[in-house]
PDB file of N, CA and C in Angstrom:
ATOM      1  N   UNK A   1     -16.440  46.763 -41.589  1.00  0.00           N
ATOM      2  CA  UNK A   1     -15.055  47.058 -41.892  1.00  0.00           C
ATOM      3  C   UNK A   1     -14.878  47.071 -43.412  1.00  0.00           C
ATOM      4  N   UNK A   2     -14.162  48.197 -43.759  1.00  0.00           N
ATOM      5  CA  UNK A   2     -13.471  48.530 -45.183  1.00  0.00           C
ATOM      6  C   UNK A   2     -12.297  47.460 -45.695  1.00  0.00           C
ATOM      7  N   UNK A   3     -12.892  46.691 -46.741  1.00  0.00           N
ATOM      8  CA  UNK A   3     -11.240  46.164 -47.266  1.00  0.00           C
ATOM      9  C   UNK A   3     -10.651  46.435 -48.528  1.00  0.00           C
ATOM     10  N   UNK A   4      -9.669  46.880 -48.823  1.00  0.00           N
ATOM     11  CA  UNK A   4      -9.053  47.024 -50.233  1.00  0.00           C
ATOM     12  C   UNK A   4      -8.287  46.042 -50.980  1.00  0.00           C
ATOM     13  N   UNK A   5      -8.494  45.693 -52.146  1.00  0.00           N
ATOM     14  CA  UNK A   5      -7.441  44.982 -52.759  1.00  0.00           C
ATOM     15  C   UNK A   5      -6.133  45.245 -52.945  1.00  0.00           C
ATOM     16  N   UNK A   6      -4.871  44.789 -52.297  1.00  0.00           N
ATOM     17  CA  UNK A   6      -3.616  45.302 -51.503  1.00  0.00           C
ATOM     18  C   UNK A   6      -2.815  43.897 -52.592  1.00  0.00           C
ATOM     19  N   UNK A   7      -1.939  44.961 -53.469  1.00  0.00           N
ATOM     20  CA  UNK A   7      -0.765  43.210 -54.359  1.00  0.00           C
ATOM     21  C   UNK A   7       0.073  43.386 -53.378  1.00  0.00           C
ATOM     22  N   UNK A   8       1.065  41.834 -53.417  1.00  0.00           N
ATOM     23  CA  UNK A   8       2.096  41.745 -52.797  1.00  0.00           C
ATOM     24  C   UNK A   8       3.528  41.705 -53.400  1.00  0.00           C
ATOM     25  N   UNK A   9       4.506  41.991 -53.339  1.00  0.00           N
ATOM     26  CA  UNK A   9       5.393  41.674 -54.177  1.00  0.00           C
ATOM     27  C   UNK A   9       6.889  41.267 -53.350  1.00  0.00           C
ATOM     28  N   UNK A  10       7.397  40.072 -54.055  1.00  0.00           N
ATOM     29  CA  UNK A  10       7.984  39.542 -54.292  1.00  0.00           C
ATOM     30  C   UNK A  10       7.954  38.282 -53.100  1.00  0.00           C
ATOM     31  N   UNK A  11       8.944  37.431 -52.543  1.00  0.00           N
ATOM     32  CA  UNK A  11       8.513  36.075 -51.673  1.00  0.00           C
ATOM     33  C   UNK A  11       7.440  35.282 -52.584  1.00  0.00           C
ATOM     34  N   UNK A  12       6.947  34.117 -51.819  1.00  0.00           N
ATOM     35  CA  UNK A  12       6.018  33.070 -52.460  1.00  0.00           C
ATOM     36  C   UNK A  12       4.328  33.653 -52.710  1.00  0.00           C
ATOM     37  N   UNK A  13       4.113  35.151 -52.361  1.00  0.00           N
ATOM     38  CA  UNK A  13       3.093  35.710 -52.505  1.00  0.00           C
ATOM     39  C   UNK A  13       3.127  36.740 -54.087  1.00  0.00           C
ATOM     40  N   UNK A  14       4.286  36.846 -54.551  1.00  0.00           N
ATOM     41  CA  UNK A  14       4.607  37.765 -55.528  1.00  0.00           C
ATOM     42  C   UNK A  14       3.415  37.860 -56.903  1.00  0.00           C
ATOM     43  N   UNK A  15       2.715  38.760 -56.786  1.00  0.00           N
ATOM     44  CA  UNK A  15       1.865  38.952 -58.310  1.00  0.00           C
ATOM     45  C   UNK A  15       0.163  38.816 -57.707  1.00  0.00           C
ATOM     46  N   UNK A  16       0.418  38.436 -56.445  1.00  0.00           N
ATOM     47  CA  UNK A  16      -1.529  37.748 -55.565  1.00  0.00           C
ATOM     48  C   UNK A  16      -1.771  39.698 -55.319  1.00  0.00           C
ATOM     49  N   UNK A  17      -2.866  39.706 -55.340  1.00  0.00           N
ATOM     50  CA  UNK A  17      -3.699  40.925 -54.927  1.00  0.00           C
ATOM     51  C   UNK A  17      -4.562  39.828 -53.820  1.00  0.00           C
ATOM     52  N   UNK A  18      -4.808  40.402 -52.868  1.00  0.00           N
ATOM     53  CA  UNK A  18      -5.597  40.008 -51.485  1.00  0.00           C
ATOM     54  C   UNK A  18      -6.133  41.349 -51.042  1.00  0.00           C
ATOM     55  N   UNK A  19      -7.461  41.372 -50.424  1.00  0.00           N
ATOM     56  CA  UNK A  19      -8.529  41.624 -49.387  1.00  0.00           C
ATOM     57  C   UNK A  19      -7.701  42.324 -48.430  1.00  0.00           C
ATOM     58  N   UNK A  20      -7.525  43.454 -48.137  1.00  0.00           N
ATOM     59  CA  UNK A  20      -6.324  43.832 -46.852  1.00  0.00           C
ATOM     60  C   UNK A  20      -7.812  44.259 -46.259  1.00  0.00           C
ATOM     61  N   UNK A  21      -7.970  44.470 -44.890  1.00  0.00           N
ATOM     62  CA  UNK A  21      -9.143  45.210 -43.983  1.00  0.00           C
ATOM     63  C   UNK A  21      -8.114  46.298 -43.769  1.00  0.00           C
ATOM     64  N   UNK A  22      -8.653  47.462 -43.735  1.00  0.00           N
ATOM     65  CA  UNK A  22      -8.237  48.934 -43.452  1.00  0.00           C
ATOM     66  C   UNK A  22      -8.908  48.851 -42.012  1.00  0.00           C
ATOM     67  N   UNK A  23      -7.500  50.363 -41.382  1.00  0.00           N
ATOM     68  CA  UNK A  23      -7.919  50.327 -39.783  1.00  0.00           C
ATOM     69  C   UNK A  23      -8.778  51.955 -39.601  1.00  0.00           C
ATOM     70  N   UNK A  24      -8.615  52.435 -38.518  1.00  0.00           N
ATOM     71  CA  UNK A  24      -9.607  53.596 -38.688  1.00  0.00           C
ATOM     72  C   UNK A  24      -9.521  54.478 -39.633  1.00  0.00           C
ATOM     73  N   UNK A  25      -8.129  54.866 -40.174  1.00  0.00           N
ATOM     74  CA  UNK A  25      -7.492  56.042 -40.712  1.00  0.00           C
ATOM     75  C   UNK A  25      -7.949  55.621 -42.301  1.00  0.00           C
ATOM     76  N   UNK A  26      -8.205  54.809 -42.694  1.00  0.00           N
ATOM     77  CA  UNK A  26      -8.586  54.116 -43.964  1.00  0.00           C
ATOM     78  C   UNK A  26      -7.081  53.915 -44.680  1.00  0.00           C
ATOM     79  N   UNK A  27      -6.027  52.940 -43.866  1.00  0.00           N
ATOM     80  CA  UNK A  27      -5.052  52.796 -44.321  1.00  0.00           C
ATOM     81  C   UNK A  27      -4.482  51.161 -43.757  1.00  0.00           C
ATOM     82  N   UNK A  28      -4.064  50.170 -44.611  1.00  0.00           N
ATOM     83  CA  UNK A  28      -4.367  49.028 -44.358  1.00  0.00           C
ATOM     84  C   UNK A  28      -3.353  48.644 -43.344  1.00  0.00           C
ATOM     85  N   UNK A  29      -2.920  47.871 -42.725  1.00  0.00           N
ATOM     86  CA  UNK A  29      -1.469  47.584 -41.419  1.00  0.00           C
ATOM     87  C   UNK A  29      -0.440  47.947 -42.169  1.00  0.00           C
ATOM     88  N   UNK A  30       0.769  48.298 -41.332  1.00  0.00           N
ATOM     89  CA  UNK A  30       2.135  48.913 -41.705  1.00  0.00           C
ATOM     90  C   UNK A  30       2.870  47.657 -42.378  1.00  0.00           C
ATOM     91  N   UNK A  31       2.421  46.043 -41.353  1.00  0.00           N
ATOM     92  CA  UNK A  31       3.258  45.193 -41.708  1.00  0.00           C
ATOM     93  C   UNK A  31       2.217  43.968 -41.544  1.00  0.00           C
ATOM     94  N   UNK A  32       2.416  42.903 -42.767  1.00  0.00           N
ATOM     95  CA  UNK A  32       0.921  42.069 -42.460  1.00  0.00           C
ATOM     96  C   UNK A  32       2.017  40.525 -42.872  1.00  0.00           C
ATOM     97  N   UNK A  33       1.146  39.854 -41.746  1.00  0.00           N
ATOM     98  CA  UNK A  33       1.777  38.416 -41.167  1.00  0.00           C
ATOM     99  C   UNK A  33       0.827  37.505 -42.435  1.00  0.00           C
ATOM    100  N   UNK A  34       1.744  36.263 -42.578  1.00  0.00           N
ATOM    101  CA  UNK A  34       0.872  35.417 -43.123  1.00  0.00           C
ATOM    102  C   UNK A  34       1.564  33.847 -42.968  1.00  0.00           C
ATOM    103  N   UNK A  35       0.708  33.417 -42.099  1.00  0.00           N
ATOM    104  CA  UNK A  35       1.279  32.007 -41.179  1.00  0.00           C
ATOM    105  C   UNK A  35       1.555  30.866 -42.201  1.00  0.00           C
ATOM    106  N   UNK A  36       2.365  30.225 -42.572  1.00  0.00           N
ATOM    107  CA  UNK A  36       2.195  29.260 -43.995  1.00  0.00           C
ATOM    108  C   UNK A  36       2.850  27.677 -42.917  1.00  0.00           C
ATOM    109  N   UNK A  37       1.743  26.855 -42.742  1.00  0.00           N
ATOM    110  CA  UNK A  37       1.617  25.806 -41.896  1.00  0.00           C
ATOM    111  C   UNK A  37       3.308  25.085 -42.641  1.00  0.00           C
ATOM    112  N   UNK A  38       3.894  24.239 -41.183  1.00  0.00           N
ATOM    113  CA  UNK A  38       4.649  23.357 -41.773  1.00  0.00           C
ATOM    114  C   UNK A  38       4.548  21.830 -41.959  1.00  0.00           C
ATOM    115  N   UNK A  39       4.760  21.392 -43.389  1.00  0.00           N
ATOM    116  CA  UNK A  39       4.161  20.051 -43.486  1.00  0.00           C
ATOM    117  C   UNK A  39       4.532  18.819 -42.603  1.00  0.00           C
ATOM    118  N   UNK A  40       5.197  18.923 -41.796  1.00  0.00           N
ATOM    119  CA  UNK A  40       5.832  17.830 -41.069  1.00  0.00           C
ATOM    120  C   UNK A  40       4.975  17.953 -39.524  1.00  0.00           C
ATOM    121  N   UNK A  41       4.127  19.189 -39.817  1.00  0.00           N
ATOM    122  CA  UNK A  41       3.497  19.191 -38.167  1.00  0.00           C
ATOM    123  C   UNK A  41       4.157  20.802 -37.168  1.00  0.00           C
ATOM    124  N   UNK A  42       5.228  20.812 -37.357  1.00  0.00           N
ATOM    125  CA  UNK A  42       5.968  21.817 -36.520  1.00  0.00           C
ATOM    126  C   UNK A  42       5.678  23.212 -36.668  1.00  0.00           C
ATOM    127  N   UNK A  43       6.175  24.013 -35.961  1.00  0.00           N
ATOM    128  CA  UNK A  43       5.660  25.736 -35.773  1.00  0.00           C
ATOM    129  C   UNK A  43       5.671  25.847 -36.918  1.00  0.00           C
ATOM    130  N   UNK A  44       4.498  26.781 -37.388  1.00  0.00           N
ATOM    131  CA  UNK A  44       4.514  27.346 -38.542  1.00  0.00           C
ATOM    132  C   UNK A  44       5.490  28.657 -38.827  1.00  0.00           C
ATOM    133  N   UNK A  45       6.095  28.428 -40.346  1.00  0.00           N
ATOM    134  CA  UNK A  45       6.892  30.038 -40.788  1.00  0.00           C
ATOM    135  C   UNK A  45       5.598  30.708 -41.247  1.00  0.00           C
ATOM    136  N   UNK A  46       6.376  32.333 -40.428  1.00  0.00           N
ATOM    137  CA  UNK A  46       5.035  33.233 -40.772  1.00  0.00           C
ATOM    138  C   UNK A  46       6.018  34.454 -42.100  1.00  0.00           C
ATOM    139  N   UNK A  47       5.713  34.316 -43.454  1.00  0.00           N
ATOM    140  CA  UNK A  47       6.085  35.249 -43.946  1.00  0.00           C
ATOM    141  C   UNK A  47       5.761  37.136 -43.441  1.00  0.00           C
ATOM    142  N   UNK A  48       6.860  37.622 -43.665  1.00  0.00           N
ATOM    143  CA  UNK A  48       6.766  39.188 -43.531  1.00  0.00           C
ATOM    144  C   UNK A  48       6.772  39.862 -44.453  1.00  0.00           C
ATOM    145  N   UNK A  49       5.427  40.712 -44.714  1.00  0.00           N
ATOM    146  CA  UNK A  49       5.379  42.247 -45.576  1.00  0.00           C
ATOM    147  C   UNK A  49       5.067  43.350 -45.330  1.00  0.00           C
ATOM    148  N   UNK A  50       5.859  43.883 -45.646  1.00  0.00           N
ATOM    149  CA  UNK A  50       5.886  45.769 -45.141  1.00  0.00           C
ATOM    150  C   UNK A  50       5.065  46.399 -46.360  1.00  0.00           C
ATOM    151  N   UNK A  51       4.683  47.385 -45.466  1.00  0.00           N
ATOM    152  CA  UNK A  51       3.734  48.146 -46.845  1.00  0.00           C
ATOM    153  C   UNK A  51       4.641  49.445 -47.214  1.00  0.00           C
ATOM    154  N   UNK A  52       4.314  49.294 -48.690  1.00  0.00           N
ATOM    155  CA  UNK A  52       5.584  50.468 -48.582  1.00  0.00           C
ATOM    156  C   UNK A  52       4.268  51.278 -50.293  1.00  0.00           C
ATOM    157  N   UNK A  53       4.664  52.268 -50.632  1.00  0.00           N
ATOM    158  CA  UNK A  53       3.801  53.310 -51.517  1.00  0.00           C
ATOM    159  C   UNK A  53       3.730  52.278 -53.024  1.00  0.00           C
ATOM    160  N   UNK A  54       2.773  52.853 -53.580  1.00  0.00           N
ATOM    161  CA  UNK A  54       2.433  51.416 -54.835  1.00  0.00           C
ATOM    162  C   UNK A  54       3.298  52.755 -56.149  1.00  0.00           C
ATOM    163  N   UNK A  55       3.306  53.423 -55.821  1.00  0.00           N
ATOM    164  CA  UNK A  55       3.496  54.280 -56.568  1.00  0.00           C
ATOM    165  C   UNK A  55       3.378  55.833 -56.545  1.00  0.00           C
ATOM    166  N   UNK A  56       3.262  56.591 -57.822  1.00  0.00           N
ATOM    167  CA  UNK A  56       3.252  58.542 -56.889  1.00  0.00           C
ATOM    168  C   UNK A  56       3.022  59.061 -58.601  1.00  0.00           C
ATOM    169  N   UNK A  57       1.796  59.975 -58.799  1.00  0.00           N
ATOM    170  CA  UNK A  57       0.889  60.454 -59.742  1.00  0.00           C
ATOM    171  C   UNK A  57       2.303  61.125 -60.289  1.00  0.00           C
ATOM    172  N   UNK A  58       1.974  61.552 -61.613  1.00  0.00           N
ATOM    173  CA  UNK A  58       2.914  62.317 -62.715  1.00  0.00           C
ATOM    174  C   UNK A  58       3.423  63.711 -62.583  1.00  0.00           C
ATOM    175  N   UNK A  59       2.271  64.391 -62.661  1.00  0.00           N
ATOM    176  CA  UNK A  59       1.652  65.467 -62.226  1.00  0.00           C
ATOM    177  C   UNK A  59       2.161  66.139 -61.241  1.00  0.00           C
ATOM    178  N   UNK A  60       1.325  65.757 -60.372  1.00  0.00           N
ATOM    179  CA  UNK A  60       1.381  66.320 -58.332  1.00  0.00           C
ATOM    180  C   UNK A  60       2.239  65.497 -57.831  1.00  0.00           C
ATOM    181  N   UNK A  61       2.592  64.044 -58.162  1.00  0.00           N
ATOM    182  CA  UNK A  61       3.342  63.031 -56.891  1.00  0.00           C
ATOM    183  C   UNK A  61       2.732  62.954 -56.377  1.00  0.00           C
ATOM    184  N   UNK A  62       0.800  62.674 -56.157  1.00  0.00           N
ATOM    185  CA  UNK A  62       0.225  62.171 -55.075  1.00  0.00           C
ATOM    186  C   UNK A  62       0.497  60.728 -54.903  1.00  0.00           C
ATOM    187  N   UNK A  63       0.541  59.897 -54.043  1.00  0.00           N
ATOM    188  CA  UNK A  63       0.786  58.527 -54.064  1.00  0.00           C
ATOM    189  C   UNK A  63      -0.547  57.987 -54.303  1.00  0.00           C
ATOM    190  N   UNK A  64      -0.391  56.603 -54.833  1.00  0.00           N
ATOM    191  CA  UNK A  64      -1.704  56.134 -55.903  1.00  0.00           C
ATOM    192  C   UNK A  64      -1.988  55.235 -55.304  1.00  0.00           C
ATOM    193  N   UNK A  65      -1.184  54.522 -53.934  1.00  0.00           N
ATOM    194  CA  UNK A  65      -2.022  53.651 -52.721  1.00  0.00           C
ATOM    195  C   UNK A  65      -0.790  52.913 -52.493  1.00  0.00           C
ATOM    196  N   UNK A  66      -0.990  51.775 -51.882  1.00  0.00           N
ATOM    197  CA  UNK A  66       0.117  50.837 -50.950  1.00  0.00           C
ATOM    198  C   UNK A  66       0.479  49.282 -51.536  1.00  0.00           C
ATOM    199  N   UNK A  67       1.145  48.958 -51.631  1.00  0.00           N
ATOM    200  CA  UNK A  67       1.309  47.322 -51.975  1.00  0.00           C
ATOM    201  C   UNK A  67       2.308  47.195 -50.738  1.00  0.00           C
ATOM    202  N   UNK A  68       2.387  45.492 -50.802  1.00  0.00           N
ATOM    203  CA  UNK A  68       3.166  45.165 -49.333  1.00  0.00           C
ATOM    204  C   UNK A  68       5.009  44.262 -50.162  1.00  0.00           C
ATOM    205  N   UNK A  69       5.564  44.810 -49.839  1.00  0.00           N
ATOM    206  CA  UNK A  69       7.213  44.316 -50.728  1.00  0.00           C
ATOM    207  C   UNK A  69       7.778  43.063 -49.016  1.00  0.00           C
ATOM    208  N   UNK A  70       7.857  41.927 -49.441  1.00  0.00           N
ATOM    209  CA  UNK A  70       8.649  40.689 -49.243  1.00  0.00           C
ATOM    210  C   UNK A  70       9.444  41.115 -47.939  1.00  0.00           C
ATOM    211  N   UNK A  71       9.553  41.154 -47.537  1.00  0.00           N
ATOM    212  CA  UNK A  71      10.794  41.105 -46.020  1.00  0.00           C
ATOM    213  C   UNK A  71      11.121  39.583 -45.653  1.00  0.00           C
ATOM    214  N   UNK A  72      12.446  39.308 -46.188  1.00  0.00           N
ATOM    215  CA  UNK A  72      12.864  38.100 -46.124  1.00  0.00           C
ATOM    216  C   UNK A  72      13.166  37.710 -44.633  1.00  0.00           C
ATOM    217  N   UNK A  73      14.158  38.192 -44.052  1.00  0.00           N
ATOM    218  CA  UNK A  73      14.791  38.245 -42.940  1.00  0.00           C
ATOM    219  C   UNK A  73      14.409  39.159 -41.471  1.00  0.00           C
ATOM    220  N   UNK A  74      13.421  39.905 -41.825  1.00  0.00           N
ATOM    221  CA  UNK A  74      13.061  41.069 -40.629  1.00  0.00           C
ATOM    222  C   UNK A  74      12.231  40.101 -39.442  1.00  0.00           C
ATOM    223  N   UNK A  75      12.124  41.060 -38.749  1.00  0.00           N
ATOM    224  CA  UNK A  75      11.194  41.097 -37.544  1.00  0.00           C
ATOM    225  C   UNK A  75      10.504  42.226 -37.755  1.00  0.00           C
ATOM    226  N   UNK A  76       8.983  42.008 -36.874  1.00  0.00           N
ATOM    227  CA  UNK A  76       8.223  43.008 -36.883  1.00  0.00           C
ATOM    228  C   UNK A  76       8.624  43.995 -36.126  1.00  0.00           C
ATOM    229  N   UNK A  77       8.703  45.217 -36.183  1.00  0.00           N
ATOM    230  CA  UNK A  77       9.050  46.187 -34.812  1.00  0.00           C
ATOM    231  C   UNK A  77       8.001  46.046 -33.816  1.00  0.00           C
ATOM    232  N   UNK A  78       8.864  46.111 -32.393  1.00  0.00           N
ATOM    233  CA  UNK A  78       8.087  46.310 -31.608  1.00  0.00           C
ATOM    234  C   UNK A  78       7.315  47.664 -31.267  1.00  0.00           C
ATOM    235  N   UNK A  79       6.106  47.627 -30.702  1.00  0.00           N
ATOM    236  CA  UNK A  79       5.109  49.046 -30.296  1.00  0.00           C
ATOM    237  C   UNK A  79       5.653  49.719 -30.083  1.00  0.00           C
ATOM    238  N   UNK A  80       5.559  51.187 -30.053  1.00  0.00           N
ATOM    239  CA  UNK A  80       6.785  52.115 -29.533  1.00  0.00           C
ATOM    240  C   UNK A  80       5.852  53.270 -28.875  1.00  0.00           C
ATOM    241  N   UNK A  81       6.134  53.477 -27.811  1.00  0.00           N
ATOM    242  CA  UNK A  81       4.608  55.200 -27.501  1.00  0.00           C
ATOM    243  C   UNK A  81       5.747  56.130 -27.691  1.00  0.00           C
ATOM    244  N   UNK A  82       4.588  57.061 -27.923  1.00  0.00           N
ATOM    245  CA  UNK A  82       5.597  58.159 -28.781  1.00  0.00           C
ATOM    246  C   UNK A  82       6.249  59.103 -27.674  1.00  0.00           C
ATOM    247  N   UNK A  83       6.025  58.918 -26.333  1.00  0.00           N
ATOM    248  CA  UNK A  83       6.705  59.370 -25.050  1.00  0.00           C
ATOM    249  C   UNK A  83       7.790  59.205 -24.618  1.00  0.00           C
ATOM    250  N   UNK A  84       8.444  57.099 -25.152  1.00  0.00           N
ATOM    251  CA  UNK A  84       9.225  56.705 -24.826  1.00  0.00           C
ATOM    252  C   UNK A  84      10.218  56.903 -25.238  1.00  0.00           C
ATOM    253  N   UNK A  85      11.878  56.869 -24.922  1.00  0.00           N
ATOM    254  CA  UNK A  85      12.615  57.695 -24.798  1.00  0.00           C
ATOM    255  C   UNK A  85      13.493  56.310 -26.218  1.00  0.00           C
ATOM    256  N   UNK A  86      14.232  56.728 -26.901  1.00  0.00           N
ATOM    257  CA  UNK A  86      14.636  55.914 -27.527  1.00  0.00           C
ATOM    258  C   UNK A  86      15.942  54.844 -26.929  1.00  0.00           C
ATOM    259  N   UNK A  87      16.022  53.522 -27.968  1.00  0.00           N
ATOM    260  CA  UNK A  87      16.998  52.576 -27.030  1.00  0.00           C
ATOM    261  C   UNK A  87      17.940  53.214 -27.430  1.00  0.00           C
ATOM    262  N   UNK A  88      19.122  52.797 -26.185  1.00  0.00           N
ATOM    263  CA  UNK A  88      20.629  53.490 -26.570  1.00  0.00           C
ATOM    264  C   UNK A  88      21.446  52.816 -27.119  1.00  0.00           C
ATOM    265  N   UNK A  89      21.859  53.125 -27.887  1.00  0.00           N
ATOM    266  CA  UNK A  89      23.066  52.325 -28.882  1.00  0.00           C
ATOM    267  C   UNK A  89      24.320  51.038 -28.087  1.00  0.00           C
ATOM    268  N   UNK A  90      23.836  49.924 -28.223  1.00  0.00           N
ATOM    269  CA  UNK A  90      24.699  49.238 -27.917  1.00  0.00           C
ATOM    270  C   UNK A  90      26.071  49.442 -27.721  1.00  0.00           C
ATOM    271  N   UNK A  91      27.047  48.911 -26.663  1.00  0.00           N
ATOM    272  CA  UNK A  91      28.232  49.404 -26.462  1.00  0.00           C
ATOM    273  C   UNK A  91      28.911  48.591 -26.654  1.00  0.00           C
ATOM    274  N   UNK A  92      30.509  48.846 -26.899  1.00  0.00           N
ATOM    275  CA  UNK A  92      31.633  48.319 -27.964  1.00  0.00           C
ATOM    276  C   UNK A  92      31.971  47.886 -27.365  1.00  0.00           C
TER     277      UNK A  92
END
């Protein structure tokens, strides 16, 4: 397995470059978990980061690779097949 050096930005990870493993497509997870134990013993908080573009060339606008930006408050999305019909908008 392929891994790239992937920075993170902002949360208690802000400024770390880490080891991401790339999946087949040679593109690292959409959204990457990171379990941070709690000192008293109890469930661990798992911080959330989304990968979002590191940047985009001068030139062309090719994008120049991925970093992962802080998600304070989210949830991960759930799986979705691309068959399934979308949820319907909650009612008033």
């Amino acid at each position: 397995m392929r891994s790239q050096p992937t920075s993170f930005e902002g949360g208690p990870m802000d400024g770390r470059t880490l080891p991401v493993l790339l999946g087949p497509t040679g593109h690292p997870p959409k959204w990457y978990e990171i379990p941070v134990p709690d000192p008293d013993g109890g469930a661990p908080e798992v911080l959330l980061y989304e990968r979002v573009p590191a940047g985009y060339s001068k030139r062309l606008g090719l994008q120049k690779g991925w970093k992962y930006a802080y998600v304070p408050d989210a949830r991960k999305p759930k799986l979705r097949w691309p068959w399934t019909k979308p949820t319907p908008p909650p009612m008033s």
